[in-house]
C-alpha atoms as a PDB file:
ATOM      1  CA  UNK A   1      35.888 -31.893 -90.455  1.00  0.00           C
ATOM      2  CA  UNK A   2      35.489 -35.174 -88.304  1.00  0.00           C
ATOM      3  CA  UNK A   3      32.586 -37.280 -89.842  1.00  0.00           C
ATOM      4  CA  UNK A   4      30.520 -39.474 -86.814  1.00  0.00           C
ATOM      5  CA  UNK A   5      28.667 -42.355 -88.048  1.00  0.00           C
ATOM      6  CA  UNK A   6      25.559 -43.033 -85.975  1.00  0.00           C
ATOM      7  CA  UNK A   7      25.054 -46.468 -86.922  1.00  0.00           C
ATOM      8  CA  UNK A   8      28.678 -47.829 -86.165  1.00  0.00           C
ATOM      9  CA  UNK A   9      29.087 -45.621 -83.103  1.00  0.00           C
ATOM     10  CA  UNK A  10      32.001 -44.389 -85.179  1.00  0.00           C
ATOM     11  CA  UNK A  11      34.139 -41.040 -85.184  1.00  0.00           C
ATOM     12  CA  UNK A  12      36.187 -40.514 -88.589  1.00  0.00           C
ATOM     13  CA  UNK A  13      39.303 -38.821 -88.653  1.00  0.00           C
ATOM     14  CA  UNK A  14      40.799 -37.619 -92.031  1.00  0.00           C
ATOM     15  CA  UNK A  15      44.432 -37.391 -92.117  1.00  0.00           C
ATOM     16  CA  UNK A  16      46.300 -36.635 -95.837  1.00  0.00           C
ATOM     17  CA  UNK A  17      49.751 -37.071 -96.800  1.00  0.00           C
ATOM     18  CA  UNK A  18      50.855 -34.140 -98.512  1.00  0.00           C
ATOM     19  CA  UNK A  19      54.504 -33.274-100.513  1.00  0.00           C
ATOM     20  CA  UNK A  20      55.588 -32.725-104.309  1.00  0.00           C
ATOM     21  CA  UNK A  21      55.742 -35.735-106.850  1.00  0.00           C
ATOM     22  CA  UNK A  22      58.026 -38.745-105.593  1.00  0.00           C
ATOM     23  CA  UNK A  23      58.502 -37.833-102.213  1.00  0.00           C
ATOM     24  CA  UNK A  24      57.545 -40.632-100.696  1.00  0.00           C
ATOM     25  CA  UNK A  25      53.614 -40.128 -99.907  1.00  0.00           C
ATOM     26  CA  UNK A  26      52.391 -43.383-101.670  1.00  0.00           C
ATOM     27  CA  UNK A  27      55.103 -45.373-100.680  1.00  0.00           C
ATOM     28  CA  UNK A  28      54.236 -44.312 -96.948  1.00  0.00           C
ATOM     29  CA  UNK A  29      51.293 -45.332 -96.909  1.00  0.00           C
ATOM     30  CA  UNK A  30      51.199 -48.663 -98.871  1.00  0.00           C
ATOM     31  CA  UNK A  31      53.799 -49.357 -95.636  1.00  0.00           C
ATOM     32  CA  UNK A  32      51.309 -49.335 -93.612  1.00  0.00           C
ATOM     33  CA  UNK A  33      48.548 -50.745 -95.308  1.00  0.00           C
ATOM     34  CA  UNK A  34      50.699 -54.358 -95.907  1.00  0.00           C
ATOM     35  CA  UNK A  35      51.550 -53.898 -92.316  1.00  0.00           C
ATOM     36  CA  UNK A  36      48.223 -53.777 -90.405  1.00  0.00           C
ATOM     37  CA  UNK A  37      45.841 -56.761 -89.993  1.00  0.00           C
ATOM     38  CA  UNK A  38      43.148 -57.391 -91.890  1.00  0.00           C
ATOM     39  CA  UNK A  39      40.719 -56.696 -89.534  1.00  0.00           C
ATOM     40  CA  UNK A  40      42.199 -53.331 -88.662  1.00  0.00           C
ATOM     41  CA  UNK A  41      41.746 -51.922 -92.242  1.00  0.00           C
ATOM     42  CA  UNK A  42      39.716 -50.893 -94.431  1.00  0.00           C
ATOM     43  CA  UNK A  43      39.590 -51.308 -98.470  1.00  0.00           C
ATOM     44  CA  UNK A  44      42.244 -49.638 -99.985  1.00  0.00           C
ATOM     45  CA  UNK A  45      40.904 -47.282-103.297  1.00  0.00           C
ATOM     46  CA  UNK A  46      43.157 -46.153-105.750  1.00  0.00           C
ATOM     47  CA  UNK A  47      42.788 -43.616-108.352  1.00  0.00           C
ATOM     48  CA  UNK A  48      45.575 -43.951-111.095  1.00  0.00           C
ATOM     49  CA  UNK A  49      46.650 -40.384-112.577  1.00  0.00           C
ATOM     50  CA  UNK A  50      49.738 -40.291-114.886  1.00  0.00           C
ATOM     51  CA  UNK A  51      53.198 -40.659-112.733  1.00  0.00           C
ATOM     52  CA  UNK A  52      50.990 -40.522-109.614  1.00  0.00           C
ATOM     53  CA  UNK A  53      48.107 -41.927-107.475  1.00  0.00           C
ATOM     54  CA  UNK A  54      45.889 -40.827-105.009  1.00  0.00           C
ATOM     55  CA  UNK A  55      45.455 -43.643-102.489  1.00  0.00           C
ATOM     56  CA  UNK A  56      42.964 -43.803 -99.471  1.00  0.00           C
ATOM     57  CA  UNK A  57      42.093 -46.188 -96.722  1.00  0.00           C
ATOM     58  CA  UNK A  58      40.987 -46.261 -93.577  1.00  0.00           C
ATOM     59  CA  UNK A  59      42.150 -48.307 -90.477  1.00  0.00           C
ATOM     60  CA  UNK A  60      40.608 -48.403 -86.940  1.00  0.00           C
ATOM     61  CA  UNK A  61      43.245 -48.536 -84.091  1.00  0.00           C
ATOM     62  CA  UNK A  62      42.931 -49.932 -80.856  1.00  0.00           C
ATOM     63  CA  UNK A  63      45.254 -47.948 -78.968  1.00  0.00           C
ATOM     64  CA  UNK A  64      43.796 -44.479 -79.629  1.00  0.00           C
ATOM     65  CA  UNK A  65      40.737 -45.047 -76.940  1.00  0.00           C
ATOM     66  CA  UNK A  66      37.317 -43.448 -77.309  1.00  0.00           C
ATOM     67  CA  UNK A  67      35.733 -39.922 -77.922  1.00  0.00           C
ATOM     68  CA  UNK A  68      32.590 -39.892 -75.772  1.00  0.00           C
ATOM     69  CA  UNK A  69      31.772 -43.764 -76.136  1.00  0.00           C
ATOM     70  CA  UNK A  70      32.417 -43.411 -79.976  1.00  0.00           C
ATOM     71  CA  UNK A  71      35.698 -45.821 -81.479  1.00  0.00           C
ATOM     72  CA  UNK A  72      37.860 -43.685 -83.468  1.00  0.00           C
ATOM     73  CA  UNK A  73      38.808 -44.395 -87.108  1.00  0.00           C
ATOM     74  CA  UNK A  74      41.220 -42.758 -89.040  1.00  0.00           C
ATOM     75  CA  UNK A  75      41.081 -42.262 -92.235  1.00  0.00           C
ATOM     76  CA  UNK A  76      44.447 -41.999 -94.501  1.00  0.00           C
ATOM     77  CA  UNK A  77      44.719 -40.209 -97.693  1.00  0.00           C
ATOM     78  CA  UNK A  78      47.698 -39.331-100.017  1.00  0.00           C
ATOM     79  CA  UNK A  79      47.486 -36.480-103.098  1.00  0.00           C
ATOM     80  CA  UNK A  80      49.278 -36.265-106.466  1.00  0.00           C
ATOM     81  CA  UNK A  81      52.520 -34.231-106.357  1.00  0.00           C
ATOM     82  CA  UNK A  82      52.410 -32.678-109.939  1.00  0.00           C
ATOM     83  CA  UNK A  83      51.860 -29.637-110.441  1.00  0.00           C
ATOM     84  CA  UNK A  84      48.751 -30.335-113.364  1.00  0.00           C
ATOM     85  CA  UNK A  85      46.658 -32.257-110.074  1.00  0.00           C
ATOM     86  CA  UNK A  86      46.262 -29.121-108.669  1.00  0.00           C
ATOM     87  CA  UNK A  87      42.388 -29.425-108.961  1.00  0.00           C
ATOM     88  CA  UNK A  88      42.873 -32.601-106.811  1.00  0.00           C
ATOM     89  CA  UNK A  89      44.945 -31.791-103.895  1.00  0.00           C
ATOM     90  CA  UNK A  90      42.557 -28.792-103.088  1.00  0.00           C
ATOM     91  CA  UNK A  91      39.459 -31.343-103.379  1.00  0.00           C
ATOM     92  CA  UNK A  92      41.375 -33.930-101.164  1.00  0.00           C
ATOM     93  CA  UNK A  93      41.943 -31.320 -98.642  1.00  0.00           C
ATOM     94  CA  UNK A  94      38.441 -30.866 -98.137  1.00  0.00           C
ATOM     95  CA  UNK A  95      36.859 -32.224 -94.480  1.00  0.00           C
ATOM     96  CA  UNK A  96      40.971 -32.629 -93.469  1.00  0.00           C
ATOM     97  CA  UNK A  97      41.359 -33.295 -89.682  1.00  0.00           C
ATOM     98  CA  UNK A  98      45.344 -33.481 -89.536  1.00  0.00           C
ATOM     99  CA  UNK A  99      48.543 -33.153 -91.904  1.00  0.00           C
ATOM    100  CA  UNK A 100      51.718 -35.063 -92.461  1.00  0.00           C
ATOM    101  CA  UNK A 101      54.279 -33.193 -95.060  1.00  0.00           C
ATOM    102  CA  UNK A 102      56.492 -35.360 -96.762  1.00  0.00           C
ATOM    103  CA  UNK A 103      59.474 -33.647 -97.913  1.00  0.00           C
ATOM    104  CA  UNK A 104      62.434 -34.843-100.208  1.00  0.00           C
ATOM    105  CA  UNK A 105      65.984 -35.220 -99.404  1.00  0.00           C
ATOM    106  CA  UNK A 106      67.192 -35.392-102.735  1.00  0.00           C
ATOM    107  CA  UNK A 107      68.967 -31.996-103.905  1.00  0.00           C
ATOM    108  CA  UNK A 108      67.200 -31.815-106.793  1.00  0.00           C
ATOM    109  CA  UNK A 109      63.870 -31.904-105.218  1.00  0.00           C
ATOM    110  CA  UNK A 110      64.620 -29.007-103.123  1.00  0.00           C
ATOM    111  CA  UNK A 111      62.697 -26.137-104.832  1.00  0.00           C
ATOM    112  CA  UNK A 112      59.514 -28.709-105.357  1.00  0.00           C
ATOM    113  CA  UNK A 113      59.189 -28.993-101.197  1.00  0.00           C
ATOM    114  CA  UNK A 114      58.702 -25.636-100.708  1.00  0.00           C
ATOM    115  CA  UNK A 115      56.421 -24.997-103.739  1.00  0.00           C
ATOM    116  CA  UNK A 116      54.748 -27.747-102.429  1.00  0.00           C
ATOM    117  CA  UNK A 117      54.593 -26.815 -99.084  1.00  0.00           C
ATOM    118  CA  UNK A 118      53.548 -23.468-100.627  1.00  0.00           C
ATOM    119  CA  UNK A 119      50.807 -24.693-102.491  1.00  0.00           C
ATOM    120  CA  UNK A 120      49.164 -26.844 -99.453  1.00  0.00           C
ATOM    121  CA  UNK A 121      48.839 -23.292 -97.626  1.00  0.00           C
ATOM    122  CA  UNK A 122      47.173 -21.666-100.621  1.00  0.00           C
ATOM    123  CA  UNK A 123      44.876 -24.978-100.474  1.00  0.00           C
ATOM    124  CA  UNK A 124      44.055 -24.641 -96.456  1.00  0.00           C
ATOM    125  CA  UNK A 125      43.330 -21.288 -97.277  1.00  0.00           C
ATOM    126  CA  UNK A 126      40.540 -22.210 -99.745  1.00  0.00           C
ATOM    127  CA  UNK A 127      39.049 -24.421 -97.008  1.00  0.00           C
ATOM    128  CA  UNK A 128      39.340 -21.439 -94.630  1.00  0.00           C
ATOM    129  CA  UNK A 129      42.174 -22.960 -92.554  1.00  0.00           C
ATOM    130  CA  UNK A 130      45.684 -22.721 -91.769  1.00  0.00           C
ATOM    131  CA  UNK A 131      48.886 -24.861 -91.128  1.00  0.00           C
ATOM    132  CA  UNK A 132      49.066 -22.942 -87.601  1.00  0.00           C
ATOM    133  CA  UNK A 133      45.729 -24.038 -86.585  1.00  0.00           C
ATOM    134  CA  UNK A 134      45.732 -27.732 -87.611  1.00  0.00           C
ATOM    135  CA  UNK A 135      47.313 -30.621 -86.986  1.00  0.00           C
ATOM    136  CA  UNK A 136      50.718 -31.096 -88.994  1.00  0.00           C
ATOM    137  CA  UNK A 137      53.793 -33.034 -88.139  1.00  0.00           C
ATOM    138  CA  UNK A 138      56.567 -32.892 -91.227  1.00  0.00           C
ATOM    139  CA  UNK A 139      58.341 -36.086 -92.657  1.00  0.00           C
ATOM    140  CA  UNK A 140      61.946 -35.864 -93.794  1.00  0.00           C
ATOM    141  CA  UNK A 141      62.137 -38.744 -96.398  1.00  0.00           C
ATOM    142  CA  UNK A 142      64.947 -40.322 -97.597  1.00  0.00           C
ATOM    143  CA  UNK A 143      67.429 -40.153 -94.338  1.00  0.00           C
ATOM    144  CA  UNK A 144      69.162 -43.616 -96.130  1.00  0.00           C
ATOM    145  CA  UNK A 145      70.475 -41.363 -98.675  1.00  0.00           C
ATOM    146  CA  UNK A 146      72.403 -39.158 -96.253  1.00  0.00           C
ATOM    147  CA  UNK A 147      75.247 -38.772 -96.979  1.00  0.00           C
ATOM    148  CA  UNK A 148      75.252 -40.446-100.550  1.00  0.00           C
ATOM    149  CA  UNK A 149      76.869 -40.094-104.063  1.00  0.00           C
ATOM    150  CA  UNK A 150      73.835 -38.391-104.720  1.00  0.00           C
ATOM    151  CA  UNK A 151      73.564 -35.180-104.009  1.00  0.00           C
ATOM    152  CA  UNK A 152      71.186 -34.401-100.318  1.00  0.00           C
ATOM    153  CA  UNK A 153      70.127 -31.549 -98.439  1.00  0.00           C
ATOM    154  CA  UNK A 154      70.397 -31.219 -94.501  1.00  0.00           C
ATOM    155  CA  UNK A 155      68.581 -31.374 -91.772  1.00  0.00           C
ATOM    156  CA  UNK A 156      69.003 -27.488 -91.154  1.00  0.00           C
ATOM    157  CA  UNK A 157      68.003 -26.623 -94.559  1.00  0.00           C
ATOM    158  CA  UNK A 158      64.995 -28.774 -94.497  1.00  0.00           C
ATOM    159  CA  UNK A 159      64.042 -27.301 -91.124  1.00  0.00           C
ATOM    160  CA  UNK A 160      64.671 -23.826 -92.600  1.00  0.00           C
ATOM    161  CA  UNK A 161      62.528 -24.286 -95.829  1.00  0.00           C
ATOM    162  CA  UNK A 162      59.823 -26.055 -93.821  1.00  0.00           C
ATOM    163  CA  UNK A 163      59.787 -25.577 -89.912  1.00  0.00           C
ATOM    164  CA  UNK A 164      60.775 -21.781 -89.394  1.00  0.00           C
ATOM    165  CA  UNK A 165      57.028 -20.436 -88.759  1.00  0.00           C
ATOM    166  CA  UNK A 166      55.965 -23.960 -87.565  1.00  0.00           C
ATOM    167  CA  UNK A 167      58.083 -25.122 -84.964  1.00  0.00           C
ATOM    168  CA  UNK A 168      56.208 -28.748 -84.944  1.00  0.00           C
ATOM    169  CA  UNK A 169      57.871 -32.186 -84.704  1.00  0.00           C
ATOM    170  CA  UNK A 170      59.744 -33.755 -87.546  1.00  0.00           C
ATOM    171  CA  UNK A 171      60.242 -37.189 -88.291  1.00  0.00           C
ATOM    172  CA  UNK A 172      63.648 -38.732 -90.602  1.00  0.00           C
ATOM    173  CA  UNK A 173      62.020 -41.806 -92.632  1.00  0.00           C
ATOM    174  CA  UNK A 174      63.092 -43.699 -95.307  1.00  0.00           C
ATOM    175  CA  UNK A 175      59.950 -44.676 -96.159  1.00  0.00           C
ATOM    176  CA  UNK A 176      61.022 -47.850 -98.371  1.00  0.00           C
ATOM    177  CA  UNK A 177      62.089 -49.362 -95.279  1.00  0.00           C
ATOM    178  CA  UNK A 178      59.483 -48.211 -92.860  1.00  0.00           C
ATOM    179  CA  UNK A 179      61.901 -46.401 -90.841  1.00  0.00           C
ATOM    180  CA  UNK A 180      59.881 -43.565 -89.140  1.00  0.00           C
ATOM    181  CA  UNK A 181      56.383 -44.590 -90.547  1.00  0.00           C
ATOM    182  CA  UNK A 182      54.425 -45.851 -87.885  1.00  0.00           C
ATOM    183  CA  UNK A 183      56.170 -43.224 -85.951  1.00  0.00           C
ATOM    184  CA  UNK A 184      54.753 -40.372 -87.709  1.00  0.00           C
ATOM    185  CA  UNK A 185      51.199 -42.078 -87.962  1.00  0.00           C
ATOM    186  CA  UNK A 186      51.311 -42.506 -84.261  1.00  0.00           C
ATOM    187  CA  UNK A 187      52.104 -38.767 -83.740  1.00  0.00           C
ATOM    188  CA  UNK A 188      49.551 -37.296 -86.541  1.00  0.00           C
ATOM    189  CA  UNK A 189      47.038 -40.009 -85.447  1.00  0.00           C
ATOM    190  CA  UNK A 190      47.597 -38.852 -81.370  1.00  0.00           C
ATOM    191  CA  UNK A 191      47.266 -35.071 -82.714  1.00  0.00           C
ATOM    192  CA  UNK A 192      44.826 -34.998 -84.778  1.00  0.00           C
ATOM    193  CA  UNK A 193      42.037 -36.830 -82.462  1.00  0.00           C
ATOM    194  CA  UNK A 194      43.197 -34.238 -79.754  1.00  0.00           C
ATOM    195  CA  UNK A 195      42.126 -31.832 -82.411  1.00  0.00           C
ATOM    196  CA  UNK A 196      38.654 -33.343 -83.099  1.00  0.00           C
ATOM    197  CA  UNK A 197      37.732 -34.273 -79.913  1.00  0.00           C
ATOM    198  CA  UNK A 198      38.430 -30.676 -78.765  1.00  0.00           C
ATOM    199  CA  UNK A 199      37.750 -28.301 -82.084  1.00  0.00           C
ATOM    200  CA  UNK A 200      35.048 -30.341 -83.308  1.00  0.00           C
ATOM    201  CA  UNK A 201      32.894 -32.625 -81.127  1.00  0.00           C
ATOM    202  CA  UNK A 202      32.893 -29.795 -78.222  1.00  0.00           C
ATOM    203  CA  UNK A 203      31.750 -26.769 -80.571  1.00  0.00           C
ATOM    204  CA  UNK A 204      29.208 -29.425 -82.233  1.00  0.00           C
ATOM    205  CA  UNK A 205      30.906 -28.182 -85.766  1.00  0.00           C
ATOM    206  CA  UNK A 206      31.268 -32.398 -86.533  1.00  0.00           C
ATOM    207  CA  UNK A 207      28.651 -33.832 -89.621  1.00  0.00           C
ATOM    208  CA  UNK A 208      26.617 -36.637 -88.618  1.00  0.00           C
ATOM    209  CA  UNK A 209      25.779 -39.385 -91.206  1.00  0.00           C
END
């Protein structure tokens, strides 16, 4: 749920990268966060957790306009993938506003997508929402691999596992790179203020602090 601070004239979007352990999540958004300017970013907070870290930061484009005289800033979050951080992908989830799912090329990471992808539904759910009512795009990370030595999965199996029910846009990244970053973040960020500006501010369901 969008937060609106009074005092900065400020609507704040929460957006959270979701996916299983390695997928590329972190790696996204530490892209963007040695891309922007200073000015257009926030602090970023890390909290360490073993083989993973939850990052968050915000950043306050200028090309996303206004929501009834109010700047927008959006607010980026990523989860931990393993399974144990359960506890702490549900409690990330809480107040989200839109979704980006990060999902694995690699062979070998093909049952963890969908479990993942799985488990952020169960999550929603506790929240009392669904992926067909908010804001998701899906990431396909890893397109450099393809093909490789390394075993990779498709684009149709990805699309099968992932994008049957959801039928929303999908980005290829290789998020080492930056190839299809600041794409996605443009699409989630273009969604997801739709989604506030329409779900939120106009039913009056938006927390003022």
């Amino acid at each position: 749920m969008a937060l609106i601070n009074l005092s900065k004239r400020e609507i704040h979007c929460k957006i959270v990268y979701y996916g299983s352990g390695r997928c590329g999540k972190t790696t996204n958004l530490l892209y963007i966060y040695n891309a922007m300017n200073n000015k257009a970013r926030g602090k970023m907070l890390t909290i360490e957790t073993k083989g993973e870290r939850t990052l968050f930061f915000d950043l306050l484009p200028l090309n996303l306009g206004k929501i009834n005289g109010f700047d927008i800033r959006i607010q980026l979050y990523t989860v931990p993938g393993q399974t144990i951080y359960k506890a702490t992908r549900k409690l990330v989830l809480k107040g989200v506003d839109g979704l980006v799912f990060v999902a694995d090329y690699l062979k070998v990471r093909h049952e963890k997508n969908i479990e993942s992808f799985q488990d952020l539904r169960r999550n929603l759910l506790e929240h009392n929402l669904t992926l067909e009512e908010i804001p998701i795009i899906l990431q396909f990370n890893k397109c450099d691999m393809v093909p490789t030595p390394i075993p990779t999965l498709t684009r149709e199996e990805l699309e099968i596992d992932l994008n049957r029910e959801l039928n929303t846009k999908i980005f290829e990244a290789a998020a080492t790179k930056g190839i299809g970053v600041f794409e996605t973040l443009k699409e989630i960020s273009k969604r997801t203020v739709h989604y506030v500006a329409t779900k939120h501010l106009l039913t009056n369901r938006a927390v003022s602090r």
